[in-house]
Protein backbone atom coordinates (compact mmCIF):
# COMPACT_ATOMS: atom_id res chain seq x y z
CA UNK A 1 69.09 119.89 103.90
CA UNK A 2 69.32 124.04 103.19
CA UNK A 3 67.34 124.40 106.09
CA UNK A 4 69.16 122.42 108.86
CA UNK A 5 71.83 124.21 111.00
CA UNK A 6 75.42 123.70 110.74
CA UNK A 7 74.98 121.70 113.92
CA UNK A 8 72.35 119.43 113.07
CA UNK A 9 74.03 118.47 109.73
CA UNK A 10 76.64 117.72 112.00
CA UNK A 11 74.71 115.38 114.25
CA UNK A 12 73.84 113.81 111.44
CA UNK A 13 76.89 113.15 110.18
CA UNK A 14 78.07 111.71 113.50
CA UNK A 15 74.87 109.26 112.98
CA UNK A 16 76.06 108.10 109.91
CA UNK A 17 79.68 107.53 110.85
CA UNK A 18 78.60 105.79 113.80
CA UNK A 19 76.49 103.33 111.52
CA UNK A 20 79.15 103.25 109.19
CA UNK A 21 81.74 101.97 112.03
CA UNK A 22 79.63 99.55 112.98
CA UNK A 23 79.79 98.27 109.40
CA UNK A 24 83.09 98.43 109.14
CA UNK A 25 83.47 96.38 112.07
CA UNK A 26 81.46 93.90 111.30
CA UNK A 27 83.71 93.83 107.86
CA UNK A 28 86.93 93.36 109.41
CA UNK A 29 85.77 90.57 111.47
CA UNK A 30 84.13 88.50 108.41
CA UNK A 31 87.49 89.46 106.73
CA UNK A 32 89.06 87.56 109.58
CA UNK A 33 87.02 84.61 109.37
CA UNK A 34 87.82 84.35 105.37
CA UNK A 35 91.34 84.81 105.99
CA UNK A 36 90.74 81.32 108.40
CA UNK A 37 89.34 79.81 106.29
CA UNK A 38 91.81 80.62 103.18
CA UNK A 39 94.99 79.62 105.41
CA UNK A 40 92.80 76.48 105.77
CA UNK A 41 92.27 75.84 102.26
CA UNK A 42 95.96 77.13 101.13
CA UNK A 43 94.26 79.83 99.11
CA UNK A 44 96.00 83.31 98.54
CA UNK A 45 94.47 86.40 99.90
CA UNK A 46 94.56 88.28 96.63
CA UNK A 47 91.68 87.66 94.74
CA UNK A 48 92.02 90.69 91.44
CA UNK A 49 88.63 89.18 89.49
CA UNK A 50 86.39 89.58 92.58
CA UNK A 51 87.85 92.86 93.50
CA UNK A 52 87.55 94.16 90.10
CA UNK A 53 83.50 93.15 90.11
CA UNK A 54 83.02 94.66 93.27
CA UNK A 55 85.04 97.88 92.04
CA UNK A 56 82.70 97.83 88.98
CA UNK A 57 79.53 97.43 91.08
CA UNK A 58 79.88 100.09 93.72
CA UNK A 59 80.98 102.86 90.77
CA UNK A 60 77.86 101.67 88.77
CA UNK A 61 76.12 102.35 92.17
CA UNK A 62 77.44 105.86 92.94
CA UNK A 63 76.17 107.37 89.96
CA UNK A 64 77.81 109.54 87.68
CA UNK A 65 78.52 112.28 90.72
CA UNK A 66 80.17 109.96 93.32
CA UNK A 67 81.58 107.14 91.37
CA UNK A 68 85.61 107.83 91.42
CA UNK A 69 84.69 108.64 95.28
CA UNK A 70 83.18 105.43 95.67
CA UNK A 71 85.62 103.65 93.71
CA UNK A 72 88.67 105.10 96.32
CA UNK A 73 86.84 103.82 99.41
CA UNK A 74 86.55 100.64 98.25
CA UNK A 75 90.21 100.42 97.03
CA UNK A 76 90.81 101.25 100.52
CA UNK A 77 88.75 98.91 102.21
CA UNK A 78 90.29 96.01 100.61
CA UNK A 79 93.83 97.16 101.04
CA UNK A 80 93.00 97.70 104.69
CA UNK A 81 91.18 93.98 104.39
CA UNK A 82 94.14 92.06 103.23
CA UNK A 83 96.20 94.05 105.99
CA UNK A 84 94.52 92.74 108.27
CA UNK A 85 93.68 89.18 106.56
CA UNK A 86 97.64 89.01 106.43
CA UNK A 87 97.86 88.76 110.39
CA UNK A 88 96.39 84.66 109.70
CA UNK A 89 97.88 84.04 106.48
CA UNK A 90 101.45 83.09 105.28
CA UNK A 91 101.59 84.40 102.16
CA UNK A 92 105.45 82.56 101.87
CA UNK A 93 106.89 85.99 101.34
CA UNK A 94 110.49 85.54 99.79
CA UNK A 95 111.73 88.95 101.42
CA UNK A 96 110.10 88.12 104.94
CA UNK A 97 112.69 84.75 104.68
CA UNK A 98 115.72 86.83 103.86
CA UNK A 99 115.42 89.13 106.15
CA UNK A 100 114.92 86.87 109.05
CA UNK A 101 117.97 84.85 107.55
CA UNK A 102 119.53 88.07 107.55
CA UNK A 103 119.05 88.66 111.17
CA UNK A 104 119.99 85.29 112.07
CA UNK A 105 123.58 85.90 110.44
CA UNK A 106 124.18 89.56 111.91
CA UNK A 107 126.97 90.08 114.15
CA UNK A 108 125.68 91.24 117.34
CA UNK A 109 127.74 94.75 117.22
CA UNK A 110 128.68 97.58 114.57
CA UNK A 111 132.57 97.36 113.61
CA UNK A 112 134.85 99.74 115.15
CA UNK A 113 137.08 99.05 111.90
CA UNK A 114 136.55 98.47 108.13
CA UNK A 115 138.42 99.30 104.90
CA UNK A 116 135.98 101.98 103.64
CA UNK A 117 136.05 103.33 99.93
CA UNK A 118 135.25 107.05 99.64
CA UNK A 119 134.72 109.26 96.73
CA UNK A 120 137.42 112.19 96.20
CA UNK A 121 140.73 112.70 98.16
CA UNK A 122 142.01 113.93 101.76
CA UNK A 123 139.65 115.97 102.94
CA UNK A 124 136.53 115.47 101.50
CA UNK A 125 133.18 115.51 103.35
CA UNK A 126 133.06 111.67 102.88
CA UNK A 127 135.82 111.30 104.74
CA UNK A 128 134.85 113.30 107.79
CA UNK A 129 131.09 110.78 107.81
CA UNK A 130 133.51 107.67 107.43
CA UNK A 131 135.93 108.60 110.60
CA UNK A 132 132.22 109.53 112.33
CA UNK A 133 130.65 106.04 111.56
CA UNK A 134 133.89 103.94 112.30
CA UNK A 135 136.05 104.71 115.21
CA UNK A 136 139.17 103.21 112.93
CA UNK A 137 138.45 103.81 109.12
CA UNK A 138 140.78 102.54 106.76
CA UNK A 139 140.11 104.70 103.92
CA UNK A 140 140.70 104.30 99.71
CA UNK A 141 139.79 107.06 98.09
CA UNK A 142 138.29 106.87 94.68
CA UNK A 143 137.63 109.64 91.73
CA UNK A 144 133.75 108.53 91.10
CA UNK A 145 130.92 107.52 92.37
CA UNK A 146 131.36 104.44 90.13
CA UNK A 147 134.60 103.91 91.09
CA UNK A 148 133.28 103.41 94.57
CA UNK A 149 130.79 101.33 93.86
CA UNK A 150 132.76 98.80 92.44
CA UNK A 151 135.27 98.71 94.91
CA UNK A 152 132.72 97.15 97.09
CA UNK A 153 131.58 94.62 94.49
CA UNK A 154 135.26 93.67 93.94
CA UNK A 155 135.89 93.15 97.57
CA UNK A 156 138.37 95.81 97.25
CA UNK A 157 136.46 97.24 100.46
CA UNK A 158 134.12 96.31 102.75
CA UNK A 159 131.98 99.29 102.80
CA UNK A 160 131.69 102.56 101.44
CA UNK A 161 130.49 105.90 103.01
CA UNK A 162 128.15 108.19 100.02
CA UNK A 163 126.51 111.04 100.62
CA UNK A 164 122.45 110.42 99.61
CA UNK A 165 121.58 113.67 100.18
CA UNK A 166 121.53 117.59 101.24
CA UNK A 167 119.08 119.82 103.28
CA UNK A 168 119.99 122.59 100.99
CA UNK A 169 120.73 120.96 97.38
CA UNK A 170 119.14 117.58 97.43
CA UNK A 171 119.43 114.52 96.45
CA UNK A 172 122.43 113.33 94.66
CA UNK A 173 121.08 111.36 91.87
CA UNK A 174 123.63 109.22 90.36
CA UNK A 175 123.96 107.32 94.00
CA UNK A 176 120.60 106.38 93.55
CA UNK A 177 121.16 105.57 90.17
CA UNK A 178 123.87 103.41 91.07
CA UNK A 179 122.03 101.66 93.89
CA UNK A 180 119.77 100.56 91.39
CA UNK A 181 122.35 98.87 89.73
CA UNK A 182 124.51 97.47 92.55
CA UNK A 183 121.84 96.62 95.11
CA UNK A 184 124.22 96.55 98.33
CA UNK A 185 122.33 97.14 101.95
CA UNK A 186 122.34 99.89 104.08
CA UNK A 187 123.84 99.15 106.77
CA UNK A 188 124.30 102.77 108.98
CA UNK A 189 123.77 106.59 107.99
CA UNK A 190 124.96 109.38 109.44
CA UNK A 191 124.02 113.31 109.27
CA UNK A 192 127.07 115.53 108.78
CA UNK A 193 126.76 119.24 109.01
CA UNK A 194 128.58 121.00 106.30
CA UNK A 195 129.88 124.14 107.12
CA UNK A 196 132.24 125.12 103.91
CA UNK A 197 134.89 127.32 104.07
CA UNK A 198 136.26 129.66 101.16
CA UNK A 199 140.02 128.81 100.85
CA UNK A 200 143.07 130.08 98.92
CA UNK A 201 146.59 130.38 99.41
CA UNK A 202 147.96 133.02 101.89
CA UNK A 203 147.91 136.38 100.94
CA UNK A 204 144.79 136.08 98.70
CA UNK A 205 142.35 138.63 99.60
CA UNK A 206 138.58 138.56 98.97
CA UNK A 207 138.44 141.23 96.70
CA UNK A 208 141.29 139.22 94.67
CA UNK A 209 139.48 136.47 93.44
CA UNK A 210 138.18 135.75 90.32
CA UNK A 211 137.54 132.03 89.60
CA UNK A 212 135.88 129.94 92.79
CA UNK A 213 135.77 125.83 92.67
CA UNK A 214 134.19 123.73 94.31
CA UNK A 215 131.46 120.81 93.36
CA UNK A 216 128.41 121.39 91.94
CA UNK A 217 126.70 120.76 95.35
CA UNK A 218 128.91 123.32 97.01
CA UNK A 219 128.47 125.99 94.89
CA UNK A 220 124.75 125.68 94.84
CA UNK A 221 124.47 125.80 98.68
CA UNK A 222 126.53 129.06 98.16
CA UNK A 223 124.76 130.28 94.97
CA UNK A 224 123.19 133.25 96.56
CA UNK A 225 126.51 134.83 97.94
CA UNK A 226 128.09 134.24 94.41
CA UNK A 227 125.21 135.63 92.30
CA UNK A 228 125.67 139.02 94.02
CA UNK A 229 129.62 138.55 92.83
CA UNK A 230 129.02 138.60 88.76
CA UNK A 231 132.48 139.06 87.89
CA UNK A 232 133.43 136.10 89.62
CA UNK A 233 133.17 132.43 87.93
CA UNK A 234 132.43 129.36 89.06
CA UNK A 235 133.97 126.42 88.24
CA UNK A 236 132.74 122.79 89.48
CA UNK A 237 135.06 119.68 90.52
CA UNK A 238 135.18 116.35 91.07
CA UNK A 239 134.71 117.17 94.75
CA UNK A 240 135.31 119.79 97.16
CA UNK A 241 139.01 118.24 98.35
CA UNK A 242 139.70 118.25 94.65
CA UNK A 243 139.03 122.26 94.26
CA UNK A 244 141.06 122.50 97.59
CA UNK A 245 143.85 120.55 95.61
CA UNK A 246 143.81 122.31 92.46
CA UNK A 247 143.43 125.62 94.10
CA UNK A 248 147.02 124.34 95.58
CA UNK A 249 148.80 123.48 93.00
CA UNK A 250 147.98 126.29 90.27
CA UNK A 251 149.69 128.54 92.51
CA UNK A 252 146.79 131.00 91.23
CA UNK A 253 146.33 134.38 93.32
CA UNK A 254 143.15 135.04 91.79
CA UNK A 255 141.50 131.57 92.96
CA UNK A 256 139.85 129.92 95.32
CA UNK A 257 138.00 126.62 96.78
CA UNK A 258 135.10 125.86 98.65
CA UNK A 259 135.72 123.38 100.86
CA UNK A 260 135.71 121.79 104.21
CA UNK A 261 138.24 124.00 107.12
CA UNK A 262 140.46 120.87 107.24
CA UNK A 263 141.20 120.98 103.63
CA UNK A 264 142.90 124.00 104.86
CA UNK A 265 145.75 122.27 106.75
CA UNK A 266 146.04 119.47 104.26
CA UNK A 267 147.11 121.80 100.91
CA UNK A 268 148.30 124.50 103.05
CA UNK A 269 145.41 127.04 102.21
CA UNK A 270 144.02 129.96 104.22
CA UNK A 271 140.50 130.66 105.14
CA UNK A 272 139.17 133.73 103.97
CA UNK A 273 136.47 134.92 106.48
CA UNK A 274 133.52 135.02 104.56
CA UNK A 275 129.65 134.18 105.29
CA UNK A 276 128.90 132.79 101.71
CA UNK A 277 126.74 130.05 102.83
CA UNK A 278 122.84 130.26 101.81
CA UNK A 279 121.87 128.57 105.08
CA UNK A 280 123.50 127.82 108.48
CA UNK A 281 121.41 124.64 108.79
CA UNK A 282 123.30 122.93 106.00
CA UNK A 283 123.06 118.66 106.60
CA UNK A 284 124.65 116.06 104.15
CA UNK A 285 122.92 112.59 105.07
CA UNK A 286 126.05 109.66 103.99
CA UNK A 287 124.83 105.95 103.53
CA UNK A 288 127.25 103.43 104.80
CA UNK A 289 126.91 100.72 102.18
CA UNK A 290 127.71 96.83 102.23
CA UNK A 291 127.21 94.04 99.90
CA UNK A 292 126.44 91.94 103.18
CA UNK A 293 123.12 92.39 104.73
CA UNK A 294 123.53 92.90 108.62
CA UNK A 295 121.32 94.40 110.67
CA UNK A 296 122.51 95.46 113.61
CA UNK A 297 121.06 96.06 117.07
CA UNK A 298 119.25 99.40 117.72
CA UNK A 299 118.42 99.80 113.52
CA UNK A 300 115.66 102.24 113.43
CA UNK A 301 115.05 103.28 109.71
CA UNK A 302 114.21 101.14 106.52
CA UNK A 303 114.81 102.14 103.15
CA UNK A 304 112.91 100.37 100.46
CA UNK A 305 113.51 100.56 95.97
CA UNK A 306 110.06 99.82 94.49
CA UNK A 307 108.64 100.22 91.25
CA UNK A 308 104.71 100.28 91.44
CA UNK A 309 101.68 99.05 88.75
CA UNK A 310 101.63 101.28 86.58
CA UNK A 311 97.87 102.09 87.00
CA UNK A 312 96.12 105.10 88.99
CA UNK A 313 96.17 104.93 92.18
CA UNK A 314 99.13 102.86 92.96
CA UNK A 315 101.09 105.19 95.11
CA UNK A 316 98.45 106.29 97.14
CA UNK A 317 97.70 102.75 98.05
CA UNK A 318 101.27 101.99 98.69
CA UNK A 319 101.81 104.89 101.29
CA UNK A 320 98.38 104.51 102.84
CA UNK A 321 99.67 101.27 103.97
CA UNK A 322 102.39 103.31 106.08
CA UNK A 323 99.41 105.51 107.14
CA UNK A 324 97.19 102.02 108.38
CA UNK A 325 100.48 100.41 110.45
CA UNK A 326 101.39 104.29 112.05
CA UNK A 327 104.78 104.08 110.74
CA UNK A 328 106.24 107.24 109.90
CA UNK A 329 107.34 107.93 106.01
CA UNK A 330 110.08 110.05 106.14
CA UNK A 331 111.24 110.21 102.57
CA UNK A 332 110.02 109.60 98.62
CA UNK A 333 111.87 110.24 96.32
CA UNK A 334 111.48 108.60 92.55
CA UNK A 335 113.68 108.51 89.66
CA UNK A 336 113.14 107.83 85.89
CA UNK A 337 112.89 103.79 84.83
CA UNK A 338 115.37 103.41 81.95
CA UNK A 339 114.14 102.32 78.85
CA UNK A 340 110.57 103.10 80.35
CA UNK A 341 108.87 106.16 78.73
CA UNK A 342 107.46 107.69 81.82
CA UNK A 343 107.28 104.89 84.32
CA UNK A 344 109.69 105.71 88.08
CA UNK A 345 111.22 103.61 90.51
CA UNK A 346 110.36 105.15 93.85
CA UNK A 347 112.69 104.79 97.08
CA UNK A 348 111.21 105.62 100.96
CA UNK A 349 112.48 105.80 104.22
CA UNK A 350 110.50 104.92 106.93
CA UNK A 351 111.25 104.65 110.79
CA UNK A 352 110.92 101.21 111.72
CA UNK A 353 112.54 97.76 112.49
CA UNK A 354 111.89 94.63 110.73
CA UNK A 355 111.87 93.28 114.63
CA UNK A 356 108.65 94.46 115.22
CA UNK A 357 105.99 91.74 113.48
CA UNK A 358 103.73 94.38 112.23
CA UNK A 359 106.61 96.13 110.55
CA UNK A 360 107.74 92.63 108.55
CA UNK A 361 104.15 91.78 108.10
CA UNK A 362 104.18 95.54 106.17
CA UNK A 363 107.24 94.37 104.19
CA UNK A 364 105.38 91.35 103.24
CA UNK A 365 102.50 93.32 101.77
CA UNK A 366 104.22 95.54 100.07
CA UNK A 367 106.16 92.39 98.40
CA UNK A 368 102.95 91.18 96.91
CA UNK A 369 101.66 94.43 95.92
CA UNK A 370 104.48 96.19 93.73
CA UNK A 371 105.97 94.66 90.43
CA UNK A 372 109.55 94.43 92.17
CA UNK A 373 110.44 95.66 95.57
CA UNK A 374 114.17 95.96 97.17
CA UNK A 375 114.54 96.03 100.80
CA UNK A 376 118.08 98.23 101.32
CA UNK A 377 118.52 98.08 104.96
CA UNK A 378 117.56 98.65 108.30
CA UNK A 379 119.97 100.40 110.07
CA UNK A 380 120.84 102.96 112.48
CA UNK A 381 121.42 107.02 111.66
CA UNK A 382 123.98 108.78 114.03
């Protein structure tokens, strides 16, 4: 081999792959004729004792050198088998049912209105995605994310508008947290820009203050402004309205808020000119959430909870599913199981609509091959 060319081990190569297409070929369409003759015979596609024997046989086979390699392309094959076996097969997937019950029962257009719950007060970012989702928001403002939460479970509101996440500070955990607990649907998302504004009351000069609020998220998209400003401290809130607030009524001249401009006008506060934020490209993502599972026309994003076998290997055959449809994987994100040592529940995004056959087909696979899978929505981003 030392003494071929770079191109000739190339050519070579090409040899083998075209041999090895021809096998694979030849696979898929024996894989087709078994999945026949299984929806014939009312047999499941899954079959874990042959799969580990094969598994076994090729690693043996490998040698010592190649084995794990082998091992992977083997895994794949039969992931990319069953796909495809899954095209003949009804596998009676539970989640394939709701969701076509829950596209049966849809209304055929987004509300202009709801009664929306929001965490924090006038003002806060929440707010502004709300009155961008709905053209008529009637808004109840609550103090935590909790408190949100179960305004929507107690009927108190139809909906509620979160924020998920932020280009510059991340994800805010204790939504997810709480999905896992509530399990409402996604039913519309929206991407806010955030532009915060430093606020105090008139007359306060920049070189005055010594105390800044704001929410944690706030001040760490404005961290690196502040950490060139020692002497000043930050202080976090409930939310950014709420440091606009208090700012307001401590009728402090040493303090300020960051906070959204039209907190300005609501507590009668100034804004201090003042480029404190660490980028200009600063997006919240907010999650309009119901406990009734519409899907509305035009819904071009799924978001999926899933917690995975807790084996090697499992996550890379869950995404290379995405990866074997085309579909686009736009997010993963896990968090900690509780009362797990070390296990995660994972949540994607993916661009998609459960309209398309191969998409719903995907859901159904994935509902065979995790321990428990959620399907949160499909919905629309504006």
């Amino acid at each position: 081999m030392s003494s071929n060319t770079l191109e000739e081990c190339r050519q070579k190569i090409d040899a083998v792959d075209n041999q090895m297409m021809e096998l694979f070929l030849e696979r898929m369409r024996i894989a087709s004729a078994i999945a026949q003759l299984k929806q014939k015979e009312n047999l499941p596609i899954l079959n874990p004792a042959r799969e580990r024997d094969i598994l076994r046989r090729v690693t043996q086979q490998a040698g010592e050198e190649f084995g794990s390699y082998a091992r992977v392309l083997f895994s794949t094959l039969f992931d990319l088998s069953k796909s495809y076996q899954r095209r003949w097969v009804d596998n009676g997937s539970t989640l394939i049912a709701d969701i076509t019950r829950q596209l049966e029962n849809s209304p055929a257009d987004f509300p202009d209105t709801a009664s929306v719950a929001c965490m924090g007060i006038e003002g806060a970012y929440a707010q502004i995605a709300a009155e961008k989702i709905f053209k008529a928001a009637d808004i109840m403002f609550f103090r935590s994310f909790a408190g949100v939460f179960q305004a929507v479970e107690s009927g108190l509101c139809e909906c509620a508008v979160l924020p998920l996440e932020n280009s510059t500070s991340g994800t805010v955990d204790t939504v997810y947290d709480l999905m896992r607990d509530y399990k409402f649907h996604f039913v519309r998302s929206c991407r806010l820009q955030v532009v915060h504004s430093l606020l105090a009351p008139a007359g306060v000069a920049l070189e005055d203050i010594r105390e800044v609020f704001s929410h944690p998220h706030g001040l760490k998209q404005c961290s690196k402004y502040w950490a060139e400003r020692p002497d000043v401290k930050l202080t976090a809130c409930e939310s950014t309205a709420h440091a606009a607030e208090l700012v307001a009524k401590s009728g402090r001249r040493d303090a300020a808020a960051i906070a959204s401009r039209e907190c300005a006008d609501i507590y009668g506060l100034r804004v201090i000119p003042c480029e404190m934020r660490d980028s200009d490209f600063n997006y919240t993502r907010f999650i309009c959430i119901s406990k009734k599972p519409f899907i509305y026309p035009g819904a071009n994003k799924i978001s999926l909870m899933a917690c995975l076998p807790h084996k090697p290997g499992s996550l890379f055959r869950l995404i290379s599913k995405f990866a074997a449809q085309e579909l686009n994987l736009t997010k993963l994100e896990s968090r900690p199981v509780p009362g797990r040592e070390f296990e995660y529940r994972f949540y994607f995004d993916f661009d998609g609509s459960v309209r398309t056959p191969s998409v719903l087909r995907l859901l159904g696979e994935l509902e065979a091959d995790t321990e428990t899978l959620f399907f949160l929505g499909n919905y629309s981003e504006i």
